[in-house]
PDB file of N, CA and C in Angstrom:
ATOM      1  N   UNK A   1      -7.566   3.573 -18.059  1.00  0.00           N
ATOM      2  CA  UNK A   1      -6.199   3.154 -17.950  1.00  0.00           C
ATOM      3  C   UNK A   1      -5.313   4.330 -17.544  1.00  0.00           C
ATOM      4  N   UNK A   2      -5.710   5.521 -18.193  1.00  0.00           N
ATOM      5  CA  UNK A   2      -4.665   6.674 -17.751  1.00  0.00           C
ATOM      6  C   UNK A   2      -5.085   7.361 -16.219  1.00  0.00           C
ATOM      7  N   UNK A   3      -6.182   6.851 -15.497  1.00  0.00           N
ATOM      8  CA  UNK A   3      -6.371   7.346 -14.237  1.00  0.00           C
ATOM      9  C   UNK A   3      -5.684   6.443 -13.539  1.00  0.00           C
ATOM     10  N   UNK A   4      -5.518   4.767 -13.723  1.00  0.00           N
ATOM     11  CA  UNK A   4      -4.530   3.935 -13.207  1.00  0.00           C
ATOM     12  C   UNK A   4      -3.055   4.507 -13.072  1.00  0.00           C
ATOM     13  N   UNK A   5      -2.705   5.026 -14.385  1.00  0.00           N
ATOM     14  CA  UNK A   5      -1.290   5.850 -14.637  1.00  0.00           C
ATOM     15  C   UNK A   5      -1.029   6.616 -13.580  1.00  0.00           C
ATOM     16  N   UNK A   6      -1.901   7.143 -13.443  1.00  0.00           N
ATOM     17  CA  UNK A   6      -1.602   8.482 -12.348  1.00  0.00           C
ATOM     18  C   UNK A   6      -1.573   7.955 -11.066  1.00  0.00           C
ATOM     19  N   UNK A   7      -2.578   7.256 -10.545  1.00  0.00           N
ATOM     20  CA  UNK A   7      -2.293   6.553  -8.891  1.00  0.00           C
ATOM     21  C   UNK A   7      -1.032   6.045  -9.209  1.00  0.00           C
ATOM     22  N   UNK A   8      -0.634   5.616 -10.202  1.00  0.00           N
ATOM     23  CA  UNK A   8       1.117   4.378  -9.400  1.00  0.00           C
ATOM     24  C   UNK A   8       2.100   5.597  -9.931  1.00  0.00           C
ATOM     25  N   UNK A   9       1.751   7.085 -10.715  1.00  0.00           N
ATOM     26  CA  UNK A   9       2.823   8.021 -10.409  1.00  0.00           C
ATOM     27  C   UNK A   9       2.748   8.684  -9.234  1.00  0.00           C
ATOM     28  N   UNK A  10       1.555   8.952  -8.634  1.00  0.00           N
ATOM     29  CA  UNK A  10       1.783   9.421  -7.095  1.00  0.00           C
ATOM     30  C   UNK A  10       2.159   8.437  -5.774  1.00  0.00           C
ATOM     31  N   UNK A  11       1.831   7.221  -6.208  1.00  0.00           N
ATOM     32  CA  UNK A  11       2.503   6.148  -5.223  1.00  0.00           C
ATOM     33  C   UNK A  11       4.007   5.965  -5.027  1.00  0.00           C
ATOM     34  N   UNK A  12       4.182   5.946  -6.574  1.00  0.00           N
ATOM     35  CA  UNK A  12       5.424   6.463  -6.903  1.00  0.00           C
ATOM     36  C   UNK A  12       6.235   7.670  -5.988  1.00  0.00           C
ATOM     37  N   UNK A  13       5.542   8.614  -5.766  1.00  0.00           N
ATOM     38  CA  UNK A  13       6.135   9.757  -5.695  1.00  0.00           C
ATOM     39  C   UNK A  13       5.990  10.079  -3.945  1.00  0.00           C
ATOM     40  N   UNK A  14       4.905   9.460  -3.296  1.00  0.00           N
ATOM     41  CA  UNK A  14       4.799   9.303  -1.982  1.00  0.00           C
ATOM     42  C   UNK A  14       5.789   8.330  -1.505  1.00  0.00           C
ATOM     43  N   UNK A  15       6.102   7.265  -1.992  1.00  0.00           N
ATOM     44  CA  UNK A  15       7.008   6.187  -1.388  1.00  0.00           C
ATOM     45  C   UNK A  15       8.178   7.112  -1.183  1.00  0.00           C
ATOM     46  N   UNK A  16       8.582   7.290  -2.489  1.00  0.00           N
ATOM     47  CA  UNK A  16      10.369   7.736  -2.538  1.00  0.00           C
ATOM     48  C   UNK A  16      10.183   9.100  -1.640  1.00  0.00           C
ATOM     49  N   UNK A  17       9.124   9.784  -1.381  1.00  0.00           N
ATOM     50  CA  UNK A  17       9.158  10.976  -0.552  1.00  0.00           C
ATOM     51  C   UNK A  17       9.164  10.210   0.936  1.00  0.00           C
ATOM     52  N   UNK A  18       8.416   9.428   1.214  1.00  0.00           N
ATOM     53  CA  UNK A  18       8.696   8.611   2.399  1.00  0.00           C
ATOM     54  C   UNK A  18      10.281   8.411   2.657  1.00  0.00           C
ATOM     55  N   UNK A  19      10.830   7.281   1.905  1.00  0.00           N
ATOM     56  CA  UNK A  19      12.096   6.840   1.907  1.00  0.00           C
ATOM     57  C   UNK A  19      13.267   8.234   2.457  1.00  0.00           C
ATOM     58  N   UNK A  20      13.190   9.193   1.331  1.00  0.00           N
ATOM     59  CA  UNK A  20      14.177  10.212   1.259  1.00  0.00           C
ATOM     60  C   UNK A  20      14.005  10.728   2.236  1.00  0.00           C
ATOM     61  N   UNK A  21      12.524  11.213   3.437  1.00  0.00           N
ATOM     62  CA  UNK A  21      12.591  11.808   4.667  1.00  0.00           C
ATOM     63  C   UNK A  21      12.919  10.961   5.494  1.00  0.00           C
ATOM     64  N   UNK A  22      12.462   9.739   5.692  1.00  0.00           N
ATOM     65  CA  UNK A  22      12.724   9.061   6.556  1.00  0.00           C
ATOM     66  C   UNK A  22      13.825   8.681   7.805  1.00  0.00           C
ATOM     67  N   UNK A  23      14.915   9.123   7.149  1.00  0.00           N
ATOM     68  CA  UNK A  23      15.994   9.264   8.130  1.00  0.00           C
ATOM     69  C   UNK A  23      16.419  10.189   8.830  1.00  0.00           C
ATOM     70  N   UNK A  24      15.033  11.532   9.243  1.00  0.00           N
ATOM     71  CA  UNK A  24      14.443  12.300  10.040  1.00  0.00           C
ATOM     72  C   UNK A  24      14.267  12.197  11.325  1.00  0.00           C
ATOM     73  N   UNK A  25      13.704  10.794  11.062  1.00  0.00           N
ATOM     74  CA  UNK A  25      12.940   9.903  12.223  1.00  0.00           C
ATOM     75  C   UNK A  25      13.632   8.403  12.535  1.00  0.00           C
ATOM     76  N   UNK A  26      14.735   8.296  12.183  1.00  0.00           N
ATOM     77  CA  UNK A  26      15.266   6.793  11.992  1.00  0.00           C
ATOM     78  C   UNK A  26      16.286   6.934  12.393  1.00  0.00           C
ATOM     79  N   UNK A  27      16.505   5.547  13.376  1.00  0.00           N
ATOM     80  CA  UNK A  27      18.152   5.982  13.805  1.00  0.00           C
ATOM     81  C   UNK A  27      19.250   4.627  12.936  1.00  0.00           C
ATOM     82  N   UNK A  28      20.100   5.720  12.186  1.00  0.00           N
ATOM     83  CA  UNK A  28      20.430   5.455  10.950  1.00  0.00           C
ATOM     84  C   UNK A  28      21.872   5.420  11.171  1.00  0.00           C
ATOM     85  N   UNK A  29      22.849   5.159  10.088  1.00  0.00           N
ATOM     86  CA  UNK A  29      24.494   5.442  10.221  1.00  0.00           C
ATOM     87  C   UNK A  29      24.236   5.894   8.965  1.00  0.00           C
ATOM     88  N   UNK A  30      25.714   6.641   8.531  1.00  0.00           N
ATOM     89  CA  UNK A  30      25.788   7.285   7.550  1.00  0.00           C
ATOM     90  C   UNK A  30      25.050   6.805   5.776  1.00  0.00           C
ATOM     91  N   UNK A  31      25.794   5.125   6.118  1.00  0.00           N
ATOM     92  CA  UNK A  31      25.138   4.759   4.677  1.00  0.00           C
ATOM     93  C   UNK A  31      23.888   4.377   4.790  1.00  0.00           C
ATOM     94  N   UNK A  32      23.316   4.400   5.704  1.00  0.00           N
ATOM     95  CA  UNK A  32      21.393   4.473   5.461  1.00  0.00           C
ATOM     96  C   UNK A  32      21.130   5.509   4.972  1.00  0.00           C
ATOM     97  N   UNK A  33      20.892   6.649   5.582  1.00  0.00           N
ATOM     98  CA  UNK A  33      20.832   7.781   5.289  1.00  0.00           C
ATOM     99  C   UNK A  33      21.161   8.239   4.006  1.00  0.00           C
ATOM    100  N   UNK A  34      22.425   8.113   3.381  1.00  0.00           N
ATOM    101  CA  UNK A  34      22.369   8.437   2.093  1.00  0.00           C
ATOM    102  C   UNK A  34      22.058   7.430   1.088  1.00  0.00           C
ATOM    103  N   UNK A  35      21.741   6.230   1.185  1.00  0.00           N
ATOM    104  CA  UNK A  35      20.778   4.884   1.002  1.00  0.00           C
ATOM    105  C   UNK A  35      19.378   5.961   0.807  1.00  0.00           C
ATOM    106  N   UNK A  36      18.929   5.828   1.760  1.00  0.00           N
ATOM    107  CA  UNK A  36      17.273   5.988   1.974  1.00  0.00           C
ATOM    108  C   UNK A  36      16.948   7.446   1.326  1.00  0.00           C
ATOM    109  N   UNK A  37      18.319   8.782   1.271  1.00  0.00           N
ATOM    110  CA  UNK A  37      17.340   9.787   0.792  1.00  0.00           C
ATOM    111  C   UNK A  37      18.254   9.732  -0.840  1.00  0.00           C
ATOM    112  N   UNK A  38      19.044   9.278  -1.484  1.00  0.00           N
ATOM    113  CA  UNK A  38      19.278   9.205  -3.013  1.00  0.00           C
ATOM    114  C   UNK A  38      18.203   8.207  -3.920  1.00  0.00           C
ATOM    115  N   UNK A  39      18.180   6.880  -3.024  1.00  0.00           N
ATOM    116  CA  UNK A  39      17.219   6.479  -3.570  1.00  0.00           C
ATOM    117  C   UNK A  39      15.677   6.167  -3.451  1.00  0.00           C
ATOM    118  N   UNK A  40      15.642   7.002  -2.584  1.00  0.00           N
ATOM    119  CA  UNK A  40      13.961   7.472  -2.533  1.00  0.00           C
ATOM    120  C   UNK A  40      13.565   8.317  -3.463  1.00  0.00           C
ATOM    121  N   UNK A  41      14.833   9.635  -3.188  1.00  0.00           N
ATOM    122  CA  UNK A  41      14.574  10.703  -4.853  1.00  0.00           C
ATOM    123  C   UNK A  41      14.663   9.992  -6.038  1.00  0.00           C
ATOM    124  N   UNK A  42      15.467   9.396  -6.247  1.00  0.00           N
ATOM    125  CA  UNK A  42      15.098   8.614  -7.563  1.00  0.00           C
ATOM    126  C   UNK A  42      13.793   8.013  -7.512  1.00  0.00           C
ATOM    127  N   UNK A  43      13.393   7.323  -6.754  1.00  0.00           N
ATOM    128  CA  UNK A  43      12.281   6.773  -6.749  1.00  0.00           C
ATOM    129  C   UNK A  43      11.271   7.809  -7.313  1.00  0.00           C
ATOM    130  N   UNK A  44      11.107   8.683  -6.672  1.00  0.00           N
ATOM    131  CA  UNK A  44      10.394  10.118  -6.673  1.00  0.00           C
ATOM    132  C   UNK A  44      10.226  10.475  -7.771  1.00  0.00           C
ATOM    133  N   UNK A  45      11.274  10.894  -8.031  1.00  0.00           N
ATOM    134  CA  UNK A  45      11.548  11.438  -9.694  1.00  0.00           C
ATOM    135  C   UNK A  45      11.359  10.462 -10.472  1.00  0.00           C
ATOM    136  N   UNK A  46      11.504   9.589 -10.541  1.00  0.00           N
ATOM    137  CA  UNK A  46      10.952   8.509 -11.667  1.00  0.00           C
ATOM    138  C   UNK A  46       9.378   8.714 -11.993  1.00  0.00           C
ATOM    139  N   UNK A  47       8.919   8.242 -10.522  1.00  0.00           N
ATOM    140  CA  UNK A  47       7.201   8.838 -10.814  1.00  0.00           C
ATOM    141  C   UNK A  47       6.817   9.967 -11.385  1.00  0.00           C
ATOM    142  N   UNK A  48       7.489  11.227 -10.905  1.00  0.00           N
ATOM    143  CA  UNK A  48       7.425  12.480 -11.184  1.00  0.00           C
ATOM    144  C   UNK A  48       7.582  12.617 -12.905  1.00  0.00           C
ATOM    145  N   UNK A  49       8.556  11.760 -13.159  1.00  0.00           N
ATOM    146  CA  UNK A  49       9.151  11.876 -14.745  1.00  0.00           C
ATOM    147  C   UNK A  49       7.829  11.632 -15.572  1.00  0.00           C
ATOM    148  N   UNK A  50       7.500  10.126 -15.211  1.00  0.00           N
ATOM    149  CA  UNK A  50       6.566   9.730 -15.452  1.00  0.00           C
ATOM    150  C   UNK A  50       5.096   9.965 -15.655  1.00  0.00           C
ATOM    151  N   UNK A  51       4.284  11.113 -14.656  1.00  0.00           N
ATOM    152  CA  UNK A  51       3.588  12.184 -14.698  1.00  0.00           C
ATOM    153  C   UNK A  51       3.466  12.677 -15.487  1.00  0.00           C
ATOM    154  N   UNK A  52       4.855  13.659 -15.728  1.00  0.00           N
ATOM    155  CA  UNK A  52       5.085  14.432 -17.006  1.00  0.00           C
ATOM    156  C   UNK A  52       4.953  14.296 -17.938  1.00  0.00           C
ATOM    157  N   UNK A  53       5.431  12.976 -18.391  1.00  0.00           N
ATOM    158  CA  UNK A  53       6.029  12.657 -19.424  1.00  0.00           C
ATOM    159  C   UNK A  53       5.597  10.864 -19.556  1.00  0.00           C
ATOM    160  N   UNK A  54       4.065  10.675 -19.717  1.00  0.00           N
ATOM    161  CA  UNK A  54       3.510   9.190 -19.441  1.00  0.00           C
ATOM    162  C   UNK A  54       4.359   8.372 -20.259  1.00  0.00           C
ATOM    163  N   UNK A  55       4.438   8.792 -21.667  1.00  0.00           N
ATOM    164  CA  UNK A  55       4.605   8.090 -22.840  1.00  0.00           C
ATOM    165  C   UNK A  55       6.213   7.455 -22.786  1.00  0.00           C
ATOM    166  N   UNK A  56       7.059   8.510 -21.696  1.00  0.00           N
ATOM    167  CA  UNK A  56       8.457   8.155 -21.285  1.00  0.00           C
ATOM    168  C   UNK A  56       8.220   6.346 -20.653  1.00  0.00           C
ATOM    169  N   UNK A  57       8.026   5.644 -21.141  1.00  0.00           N
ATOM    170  CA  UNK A  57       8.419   4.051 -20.184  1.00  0.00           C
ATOM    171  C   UNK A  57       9.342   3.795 -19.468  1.00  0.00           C
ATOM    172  N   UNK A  58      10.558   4.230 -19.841  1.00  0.00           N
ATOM    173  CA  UNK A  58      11.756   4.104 -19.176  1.00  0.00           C
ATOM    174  C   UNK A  58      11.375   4.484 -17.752  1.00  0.00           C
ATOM    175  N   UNK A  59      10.826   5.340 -17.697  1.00  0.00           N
ATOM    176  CA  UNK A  59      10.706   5.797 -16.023  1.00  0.00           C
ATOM    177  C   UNK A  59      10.111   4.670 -15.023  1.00  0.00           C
ATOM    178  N   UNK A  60       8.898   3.728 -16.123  1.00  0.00           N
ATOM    179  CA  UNK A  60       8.356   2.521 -15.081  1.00  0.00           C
ATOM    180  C   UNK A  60       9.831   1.605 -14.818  1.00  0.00           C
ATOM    181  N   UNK A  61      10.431   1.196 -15.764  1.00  0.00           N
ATOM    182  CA  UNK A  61      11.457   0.670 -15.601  1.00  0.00           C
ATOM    183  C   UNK A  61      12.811   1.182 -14.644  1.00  0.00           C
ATOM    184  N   UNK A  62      12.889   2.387 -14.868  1.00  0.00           N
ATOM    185  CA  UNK A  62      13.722   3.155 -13.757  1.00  0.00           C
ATOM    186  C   UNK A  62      13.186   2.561 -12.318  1.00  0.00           C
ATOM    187  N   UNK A  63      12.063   3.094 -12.100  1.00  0.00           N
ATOM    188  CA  UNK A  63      11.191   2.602 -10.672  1.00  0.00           C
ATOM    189  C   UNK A  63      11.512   1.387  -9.934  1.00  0.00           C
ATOM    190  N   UNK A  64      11.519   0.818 -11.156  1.00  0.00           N
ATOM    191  CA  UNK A  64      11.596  -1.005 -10.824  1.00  0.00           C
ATOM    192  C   UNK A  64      13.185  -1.116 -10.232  1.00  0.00           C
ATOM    193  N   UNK A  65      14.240  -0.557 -10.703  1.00  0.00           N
ATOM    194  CA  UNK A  65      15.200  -1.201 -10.614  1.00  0.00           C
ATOM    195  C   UNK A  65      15.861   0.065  -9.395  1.00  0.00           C
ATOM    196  N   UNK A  66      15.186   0.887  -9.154  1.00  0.00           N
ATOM    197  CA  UNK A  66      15.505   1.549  -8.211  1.00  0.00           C
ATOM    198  C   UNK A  66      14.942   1.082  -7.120  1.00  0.00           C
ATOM    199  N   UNK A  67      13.614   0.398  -6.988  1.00  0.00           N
ATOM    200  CA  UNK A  67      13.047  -0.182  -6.055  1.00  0.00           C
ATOM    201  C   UNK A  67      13.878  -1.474  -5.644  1.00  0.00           C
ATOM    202  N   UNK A  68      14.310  -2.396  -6.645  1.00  0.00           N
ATOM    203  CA  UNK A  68      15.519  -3.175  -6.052  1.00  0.00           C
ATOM    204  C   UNK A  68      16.274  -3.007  -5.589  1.00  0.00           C
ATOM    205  N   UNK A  69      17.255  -1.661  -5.933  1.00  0.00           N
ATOM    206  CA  UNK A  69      18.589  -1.211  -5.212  1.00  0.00           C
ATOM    207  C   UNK A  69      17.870  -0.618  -4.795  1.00  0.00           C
ATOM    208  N   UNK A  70      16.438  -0.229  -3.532  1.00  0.00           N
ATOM    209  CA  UNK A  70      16.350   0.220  -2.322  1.00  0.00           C
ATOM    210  C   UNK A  70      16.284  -1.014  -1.152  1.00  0.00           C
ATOM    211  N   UNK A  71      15.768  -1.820  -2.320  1.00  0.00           N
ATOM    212  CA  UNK A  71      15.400  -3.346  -1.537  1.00  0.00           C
ATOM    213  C   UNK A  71      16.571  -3.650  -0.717  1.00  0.00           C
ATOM    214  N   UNK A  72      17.465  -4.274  -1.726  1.00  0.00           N
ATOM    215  CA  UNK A  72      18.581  -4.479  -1.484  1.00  0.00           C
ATOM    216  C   UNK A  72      19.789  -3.614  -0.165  1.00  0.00           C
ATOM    217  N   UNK A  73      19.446  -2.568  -0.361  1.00  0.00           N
ATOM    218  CA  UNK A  73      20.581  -1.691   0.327  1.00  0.00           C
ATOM    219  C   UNK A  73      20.913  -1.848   1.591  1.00  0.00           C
ATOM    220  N   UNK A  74      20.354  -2.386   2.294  1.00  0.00           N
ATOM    221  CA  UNK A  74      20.279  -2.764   3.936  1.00  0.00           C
ATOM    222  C   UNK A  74      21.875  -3.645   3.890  1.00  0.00           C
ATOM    223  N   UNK A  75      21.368  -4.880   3.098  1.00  0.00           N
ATOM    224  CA  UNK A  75      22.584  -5.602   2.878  1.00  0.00           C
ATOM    225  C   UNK A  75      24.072  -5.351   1.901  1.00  0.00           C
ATOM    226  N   UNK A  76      24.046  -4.459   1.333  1.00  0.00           N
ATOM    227  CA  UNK A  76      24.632  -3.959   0.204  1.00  0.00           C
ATOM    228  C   UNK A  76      25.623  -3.369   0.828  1.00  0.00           C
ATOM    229  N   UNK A  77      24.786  -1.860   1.463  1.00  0.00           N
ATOM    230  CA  UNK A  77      25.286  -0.613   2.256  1.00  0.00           C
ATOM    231  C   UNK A  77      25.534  -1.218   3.928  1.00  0.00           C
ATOM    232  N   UNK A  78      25.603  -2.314   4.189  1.00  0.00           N
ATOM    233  CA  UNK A  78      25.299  -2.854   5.453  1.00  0.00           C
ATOM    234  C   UNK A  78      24.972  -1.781   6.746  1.00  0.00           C
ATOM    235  N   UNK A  79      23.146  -2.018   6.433  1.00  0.00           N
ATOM    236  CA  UNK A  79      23.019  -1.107   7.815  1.00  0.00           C
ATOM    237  C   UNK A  79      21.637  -1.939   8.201  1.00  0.00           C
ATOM    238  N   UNK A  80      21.811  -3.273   7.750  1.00  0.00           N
ATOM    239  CA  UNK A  80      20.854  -3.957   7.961  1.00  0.00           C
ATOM    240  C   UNK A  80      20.381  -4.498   9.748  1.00  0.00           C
ATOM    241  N   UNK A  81      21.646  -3.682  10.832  1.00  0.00           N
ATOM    242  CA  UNK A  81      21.487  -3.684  12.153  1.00  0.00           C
ATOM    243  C   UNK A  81      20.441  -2.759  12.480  1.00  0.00           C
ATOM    244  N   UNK A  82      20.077  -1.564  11.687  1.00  0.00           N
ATOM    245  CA  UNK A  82      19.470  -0.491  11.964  1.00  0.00           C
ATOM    246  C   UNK A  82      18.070  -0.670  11.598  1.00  0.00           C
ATOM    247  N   UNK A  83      16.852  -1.921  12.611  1.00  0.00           N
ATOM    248  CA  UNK A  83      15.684  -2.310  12.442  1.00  0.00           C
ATOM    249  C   UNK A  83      14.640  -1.511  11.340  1.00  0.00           C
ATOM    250  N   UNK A  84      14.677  -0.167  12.089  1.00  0.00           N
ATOM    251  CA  UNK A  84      13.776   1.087  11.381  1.00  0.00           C
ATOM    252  C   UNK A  84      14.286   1.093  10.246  1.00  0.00           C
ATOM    253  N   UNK A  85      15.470   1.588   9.923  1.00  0.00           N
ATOM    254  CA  UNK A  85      16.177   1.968   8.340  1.00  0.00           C
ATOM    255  C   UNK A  85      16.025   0.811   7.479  1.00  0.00           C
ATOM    256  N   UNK A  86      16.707  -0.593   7.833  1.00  0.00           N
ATOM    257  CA  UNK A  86      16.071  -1.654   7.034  1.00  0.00           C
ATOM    258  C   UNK A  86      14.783  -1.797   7.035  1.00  0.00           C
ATOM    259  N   UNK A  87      13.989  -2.054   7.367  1.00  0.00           N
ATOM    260  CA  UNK A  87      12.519  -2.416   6.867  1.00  0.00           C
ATOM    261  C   UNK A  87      12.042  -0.978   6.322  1.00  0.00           C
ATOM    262  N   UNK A  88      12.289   0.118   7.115  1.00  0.00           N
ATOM    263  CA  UNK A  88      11.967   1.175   5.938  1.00  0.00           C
ATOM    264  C   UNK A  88      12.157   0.892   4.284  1.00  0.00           C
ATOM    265  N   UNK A  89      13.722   0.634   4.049  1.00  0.00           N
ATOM    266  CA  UNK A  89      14.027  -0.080   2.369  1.00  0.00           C
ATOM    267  C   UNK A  89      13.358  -0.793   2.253  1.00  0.00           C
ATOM    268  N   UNK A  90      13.287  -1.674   3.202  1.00  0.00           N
ATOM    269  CA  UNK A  90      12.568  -2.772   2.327  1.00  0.00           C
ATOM    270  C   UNK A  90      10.975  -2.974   1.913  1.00  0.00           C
ATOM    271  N   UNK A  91      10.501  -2.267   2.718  1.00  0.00           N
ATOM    272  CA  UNK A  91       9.166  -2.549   2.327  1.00  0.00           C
ATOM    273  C   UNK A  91       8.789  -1.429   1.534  1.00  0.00           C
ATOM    274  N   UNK A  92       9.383   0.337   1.500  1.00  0.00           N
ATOM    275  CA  UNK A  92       9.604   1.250   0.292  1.00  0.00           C
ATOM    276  C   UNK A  92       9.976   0.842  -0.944  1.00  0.00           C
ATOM    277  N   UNK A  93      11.049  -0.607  -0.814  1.00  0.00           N
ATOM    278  CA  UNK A  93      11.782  -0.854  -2.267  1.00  0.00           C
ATOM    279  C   UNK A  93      10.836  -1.678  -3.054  1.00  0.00           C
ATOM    280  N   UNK A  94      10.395  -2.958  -1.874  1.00  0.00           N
ATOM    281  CA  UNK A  94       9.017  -3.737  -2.154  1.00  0.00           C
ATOM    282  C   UNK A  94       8.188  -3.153  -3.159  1.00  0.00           C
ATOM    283  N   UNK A  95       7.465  -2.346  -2.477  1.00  0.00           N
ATOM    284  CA  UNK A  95       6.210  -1.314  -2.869  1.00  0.00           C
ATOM    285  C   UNK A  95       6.328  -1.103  -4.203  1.00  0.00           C
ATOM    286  N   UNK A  96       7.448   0.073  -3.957  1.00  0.00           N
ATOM    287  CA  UNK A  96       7.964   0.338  -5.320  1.00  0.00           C
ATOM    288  C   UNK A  96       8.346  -0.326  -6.639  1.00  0.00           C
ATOM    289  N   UNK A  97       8.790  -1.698  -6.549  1.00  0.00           N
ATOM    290  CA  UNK A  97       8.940  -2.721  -7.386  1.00  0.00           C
ATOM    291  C   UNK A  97       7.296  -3.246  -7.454  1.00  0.00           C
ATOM    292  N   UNK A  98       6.483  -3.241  -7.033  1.00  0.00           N
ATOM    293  CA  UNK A  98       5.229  -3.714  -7.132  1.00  0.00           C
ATOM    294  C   UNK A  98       4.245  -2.373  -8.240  1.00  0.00           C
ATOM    295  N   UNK A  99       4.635  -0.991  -7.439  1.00  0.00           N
ATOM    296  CA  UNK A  99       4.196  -0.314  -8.699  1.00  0.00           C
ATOM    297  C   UNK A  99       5.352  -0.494 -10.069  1.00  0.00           C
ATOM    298  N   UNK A 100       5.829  -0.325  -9.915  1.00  0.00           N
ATOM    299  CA  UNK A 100       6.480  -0.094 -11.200  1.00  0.00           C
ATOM    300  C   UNK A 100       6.073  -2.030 -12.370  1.00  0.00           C
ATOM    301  N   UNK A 101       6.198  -3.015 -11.623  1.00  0.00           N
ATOM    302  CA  UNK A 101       5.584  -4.041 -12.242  1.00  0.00           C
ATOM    303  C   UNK A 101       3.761  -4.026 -12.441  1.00  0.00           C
ATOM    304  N   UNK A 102       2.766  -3.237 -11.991  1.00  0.00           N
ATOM    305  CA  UNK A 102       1.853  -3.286 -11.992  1.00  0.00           C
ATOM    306  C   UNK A 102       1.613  -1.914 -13.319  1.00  0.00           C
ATOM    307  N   UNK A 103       2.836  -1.222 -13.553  1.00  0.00           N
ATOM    308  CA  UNK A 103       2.660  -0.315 -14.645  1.00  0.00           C
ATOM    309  C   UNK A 103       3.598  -1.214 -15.741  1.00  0.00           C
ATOM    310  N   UNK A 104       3.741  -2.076 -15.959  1.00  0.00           N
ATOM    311  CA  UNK A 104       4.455  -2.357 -17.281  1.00  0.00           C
ATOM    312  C   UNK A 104       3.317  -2.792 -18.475  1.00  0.00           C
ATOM    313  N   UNK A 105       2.511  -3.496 -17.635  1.00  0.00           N
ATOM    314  CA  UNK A 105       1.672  -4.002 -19.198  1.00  0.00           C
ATOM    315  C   UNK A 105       1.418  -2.892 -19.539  1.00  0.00           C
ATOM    316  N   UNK A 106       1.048  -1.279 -19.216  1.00  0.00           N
ATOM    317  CA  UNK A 106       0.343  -0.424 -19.705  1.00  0.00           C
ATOM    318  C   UNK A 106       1.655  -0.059 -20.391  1.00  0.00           C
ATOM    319  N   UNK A 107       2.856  -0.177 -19.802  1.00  0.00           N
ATOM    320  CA  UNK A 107       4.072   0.135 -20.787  1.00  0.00           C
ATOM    321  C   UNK A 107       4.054  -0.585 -22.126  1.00  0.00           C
ATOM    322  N   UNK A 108       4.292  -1.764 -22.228  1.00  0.00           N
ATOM    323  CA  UNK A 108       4.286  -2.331 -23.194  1.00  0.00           C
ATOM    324  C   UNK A 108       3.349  -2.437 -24.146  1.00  0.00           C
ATOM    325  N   UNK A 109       2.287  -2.396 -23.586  1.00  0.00           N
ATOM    326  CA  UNK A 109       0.374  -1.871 -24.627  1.00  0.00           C
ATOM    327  C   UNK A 109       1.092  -0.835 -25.106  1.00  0.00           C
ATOM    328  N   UNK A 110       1.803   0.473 -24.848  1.00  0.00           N
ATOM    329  CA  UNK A 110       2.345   1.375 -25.281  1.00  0.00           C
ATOM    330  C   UNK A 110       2.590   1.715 -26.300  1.00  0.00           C
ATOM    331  N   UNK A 111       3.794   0.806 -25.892  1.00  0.00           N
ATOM    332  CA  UNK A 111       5.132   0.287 -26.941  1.00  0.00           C
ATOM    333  C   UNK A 111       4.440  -0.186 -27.991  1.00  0.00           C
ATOM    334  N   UNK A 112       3.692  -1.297 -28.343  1.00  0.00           N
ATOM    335  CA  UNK A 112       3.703  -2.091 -28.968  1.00  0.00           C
ATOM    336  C   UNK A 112       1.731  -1.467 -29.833  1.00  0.00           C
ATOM    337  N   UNK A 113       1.234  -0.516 -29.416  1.00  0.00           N
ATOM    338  CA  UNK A 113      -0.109  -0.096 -29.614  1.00  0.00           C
ATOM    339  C   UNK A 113      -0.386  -0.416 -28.973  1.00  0.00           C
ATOM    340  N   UNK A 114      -1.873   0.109 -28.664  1.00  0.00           N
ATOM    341  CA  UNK A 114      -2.931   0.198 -27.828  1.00  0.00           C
ATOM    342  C   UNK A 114      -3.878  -1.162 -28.058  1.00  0.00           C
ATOM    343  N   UNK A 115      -4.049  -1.823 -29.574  1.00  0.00           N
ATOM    344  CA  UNK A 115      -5.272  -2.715 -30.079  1.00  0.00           C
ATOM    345  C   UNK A 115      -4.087  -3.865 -29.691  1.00  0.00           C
ATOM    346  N   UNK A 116      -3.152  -3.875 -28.900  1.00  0.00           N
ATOM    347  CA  UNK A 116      -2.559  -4.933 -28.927  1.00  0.00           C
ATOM    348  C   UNK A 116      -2.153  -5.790 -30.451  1.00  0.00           C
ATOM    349  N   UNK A 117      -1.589  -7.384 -30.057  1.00  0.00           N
ATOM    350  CA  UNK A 117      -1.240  -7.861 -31.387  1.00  0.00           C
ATOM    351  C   UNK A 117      -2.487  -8.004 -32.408  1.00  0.00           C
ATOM    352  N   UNK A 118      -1.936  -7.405 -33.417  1.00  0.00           N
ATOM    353  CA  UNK A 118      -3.046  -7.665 -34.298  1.00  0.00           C
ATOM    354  C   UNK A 118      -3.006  -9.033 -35.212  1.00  0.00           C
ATOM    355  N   UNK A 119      -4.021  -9.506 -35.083  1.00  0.00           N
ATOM    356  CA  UNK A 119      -4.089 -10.649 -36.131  1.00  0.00           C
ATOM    357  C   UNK A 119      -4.237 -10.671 -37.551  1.00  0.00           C
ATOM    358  N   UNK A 120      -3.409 -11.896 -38.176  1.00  0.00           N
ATOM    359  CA  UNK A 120      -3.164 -11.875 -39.958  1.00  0.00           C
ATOM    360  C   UNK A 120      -3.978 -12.409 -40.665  1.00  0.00           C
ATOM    361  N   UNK A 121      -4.658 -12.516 -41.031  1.00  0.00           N
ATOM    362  CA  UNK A 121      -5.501 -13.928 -41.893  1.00  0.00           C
ATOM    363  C   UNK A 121      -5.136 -13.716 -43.140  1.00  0.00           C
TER     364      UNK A 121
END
């Protein structure tokens, strides 16, 4: 389970490094650009946190909801004209909401112990 941990903190940490360079190579307007590289670093750093600091959960949850407001931002930040920059978010924010939901049960096993619910008789 803790070698699982580690692939979705470096997936983690490759996406939002994707995202945050990305507008390197993307022809962007201002609010993509600071769209794609604030919340890619968050993205980043969430994983990164997470690494560090497994037992931190909040960080899967950070992930998740940063991966939405990357999802989202095309339409939000309206730069949803800018083909490359939108689907960049979106399929970075995607992703990212997919790890961060594919790390919660191990969150909540966490939270709640490892032997899961225990039974009363």
């Amino acid at each position: 389970m803790r070698s699982w941990s580690r692939v979705q903190d470096v997936a983690a940490i490759v996406i939002g490094g994707y995202a945050a360079l990305s507008p390197l190579w993307l022809d962007t307007n201002n609010a993509a650009v600071w769209s794609l590289v604030v919340l890619g670093v968050l993205v980043a750093l969430s994983g990164l946190v997470h690494m560090v600091r497994p037992t931190m959960t909040m960080a899967e949850y950070a992930l998740g909801v940063f991966g939405v407001l990357l999802f989202i931002s095309p339409w939000v930040m309206s730069f949803n004209e800018f083909g490359g920059a939108a689907w960049t978010a979106w399929v970075t924010g995607a992703l990212a909401v997919v790890v961060a939901v594919t790390g919660l049960p191990m969150a909540s096993s966490r939270m709640h112990g490892q032997g899961g619910v225990a039974a009363s008789h």
